[in-house]
Protein backbone atom coordinates (compact mmCIF):
# COMPACT_ATOMS: atom_id res chain seq x y z
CA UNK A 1 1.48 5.76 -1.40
CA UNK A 2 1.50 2.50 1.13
CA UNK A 3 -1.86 1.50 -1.01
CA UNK A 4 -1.10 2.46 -4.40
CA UNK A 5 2.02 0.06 -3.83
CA UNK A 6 0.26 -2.77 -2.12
CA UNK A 7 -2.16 -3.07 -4.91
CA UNK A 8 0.54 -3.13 -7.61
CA UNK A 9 2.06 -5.98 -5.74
CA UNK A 10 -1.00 -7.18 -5.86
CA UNK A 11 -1.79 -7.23 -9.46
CA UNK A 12 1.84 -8.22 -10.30
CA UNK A 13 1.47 -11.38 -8.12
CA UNK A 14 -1.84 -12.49 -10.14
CA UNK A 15 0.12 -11.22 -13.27
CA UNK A 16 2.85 -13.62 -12.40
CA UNK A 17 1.12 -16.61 -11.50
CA UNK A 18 -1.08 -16.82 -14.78
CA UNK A 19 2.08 -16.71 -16.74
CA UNK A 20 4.28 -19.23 -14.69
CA UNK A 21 0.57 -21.60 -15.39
CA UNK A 22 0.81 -20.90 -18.92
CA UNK A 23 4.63 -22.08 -19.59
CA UNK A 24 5.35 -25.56 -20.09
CA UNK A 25 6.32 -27.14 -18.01
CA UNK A 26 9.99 -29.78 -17.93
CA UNK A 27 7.65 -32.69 -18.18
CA UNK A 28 5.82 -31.66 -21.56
CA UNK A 29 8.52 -32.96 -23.46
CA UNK A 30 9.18 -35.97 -22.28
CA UNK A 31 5.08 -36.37 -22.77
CA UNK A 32 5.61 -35.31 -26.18
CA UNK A 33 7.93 -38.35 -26.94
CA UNK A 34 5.29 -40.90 -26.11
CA UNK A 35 2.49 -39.76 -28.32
CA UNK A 36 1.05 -36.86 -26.30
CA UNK A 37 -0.13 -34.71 -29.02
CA UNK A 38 -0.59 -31.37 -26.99
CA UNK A 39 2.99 -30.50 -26.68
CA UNK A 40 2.88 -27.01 -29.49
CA UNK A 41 -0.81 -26.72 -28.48
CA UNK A 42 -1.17 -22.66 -28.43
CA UNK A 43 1.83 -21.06 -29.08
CA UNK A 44 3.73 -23.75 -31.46
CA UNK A 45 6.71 -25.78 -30.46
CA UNK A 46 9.42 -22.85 -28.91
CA UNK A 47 7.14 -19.91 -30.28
CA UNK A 48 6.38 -17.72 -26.68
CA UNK A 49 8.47 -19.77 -24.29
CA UNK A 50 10.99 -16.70 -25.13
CA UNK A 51 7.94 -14.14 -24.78
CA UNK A 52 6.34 -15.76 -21.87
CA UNK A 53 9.90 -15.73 -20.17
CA UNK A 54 10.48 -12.50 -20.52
CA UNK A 55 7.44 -11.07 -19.46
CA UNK A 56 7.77 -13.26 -16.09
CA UNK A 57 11.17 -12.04 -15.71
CA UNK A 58 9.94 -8.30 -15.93
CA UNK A 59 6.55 -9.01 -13.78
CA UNK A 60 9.30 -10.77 -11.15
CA UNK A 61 11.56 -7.39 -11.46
CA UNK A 62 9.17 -5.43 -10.95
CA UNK A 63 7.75 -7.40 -7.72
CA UNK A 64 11.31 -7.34 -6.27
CA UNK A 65 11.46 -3.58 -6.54
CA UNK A 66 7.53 -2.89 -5.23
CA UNK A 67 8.80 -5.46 -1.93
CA UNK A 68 12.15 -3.50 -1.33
CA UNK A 69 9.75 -0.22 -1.64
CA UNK A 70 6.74 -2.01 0.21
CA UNK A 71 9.27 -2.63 2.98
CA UNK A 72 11.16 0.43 3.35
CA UNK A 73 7.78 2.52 4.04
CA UNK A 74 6.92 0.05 6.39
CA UNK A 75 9.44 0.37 8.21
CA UNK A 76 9.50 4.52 8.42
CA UNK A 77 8.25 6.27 11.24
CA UNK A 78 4.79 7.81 10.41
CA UNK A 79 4.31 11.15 10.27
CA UNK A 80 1.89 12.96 12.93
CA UNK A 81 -0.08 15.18 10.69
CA UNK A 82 -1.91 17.01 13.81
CA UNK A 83 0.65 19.05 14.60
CA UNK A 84 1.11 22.62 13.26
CA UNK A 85 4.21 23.90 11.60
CA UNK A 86 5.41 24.80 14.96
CA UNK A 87 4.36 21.69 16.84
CA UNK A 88 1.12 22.49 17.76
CA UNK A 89 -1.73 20.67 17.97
CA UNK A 90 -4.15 21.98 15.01
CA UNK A 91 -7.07 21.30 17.13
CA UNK A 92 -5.85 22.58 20.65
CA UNK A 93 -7.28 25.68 21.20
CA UNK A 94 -4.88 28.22 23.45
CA UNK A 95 -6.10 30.70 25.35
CA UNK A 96 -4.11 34.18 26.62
CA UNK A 97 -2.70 33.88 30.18
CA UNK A 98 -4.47 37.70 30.82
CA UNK A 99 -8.02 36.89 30.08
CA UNK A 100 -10.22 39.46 31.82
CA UNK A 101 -12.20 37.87 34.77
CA UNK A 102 -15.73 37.39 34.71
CA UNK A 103 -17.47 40.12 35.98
CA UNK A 104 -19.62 39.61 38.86
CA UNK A 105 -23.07 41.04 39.47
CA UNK A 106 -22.80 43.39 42.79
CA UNK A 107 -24.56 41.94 45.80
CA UNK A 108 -28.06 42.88 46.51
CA UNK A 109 -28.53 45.70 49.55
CA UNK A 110 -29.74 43.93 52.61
CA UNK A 111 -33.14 44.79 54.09
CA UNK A 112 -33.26 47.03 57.29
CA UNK A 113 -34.22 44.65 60.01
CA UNK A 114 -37.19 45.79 62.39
């Protein structure tokens, strides 16, 4: 979940930036007055500045919301999936307190001595 999030903020970032590049900016007009003849280049004189605002006001929604989210998991204690349902340890191995003792092989008779 921590991934799929991180690269939505990362896409969303990149989706944000190209769209802040590709609004005018305050200066344009005042550029405009003096001759500059790419003030309506692409999209007209006002035609996507209402478009182009509203999709960076979205894409800056939506980065808000993935931060709060980013954050909050961050922040969570992570879970310890090696345990067992009843706190085990899934690879811990138990063994019964009666285990049989290993049997012994019975001494060898001694040799009568001369």
């Amino acid at each position: 979940m921590l991934q799929a999030l991180t690269i939505v903020q990362v896409f969303v970032s990149i989706g944000i930036v190209a769209l802040v590049l590709l609004q005018r900016g305050r200066g344009a007009d005042a550029g405009a007055g003096f001759g500059a003849g790419a003030s309506g280049s692409v999209f007209g004189a006002r035609g996507a500045t209402t478009g182009l605002s509203r999709s960076t006001a979205v894409l800056a929604a939506i980065f808000m919301l993935n931060s709060l989210a980013l954050a909050w998991l961050g922040t969570r204690p992570s879970v310890d999936t090696s345990r067992g349902l009843l706190g085990e340890s899934a690879t811990q191995v138990t063994v019964p307190a009666t285990a049989p003792a290993p049997a012994t092989a019975p001494a060898a008779p001694k040799a009568p001595s001369p």
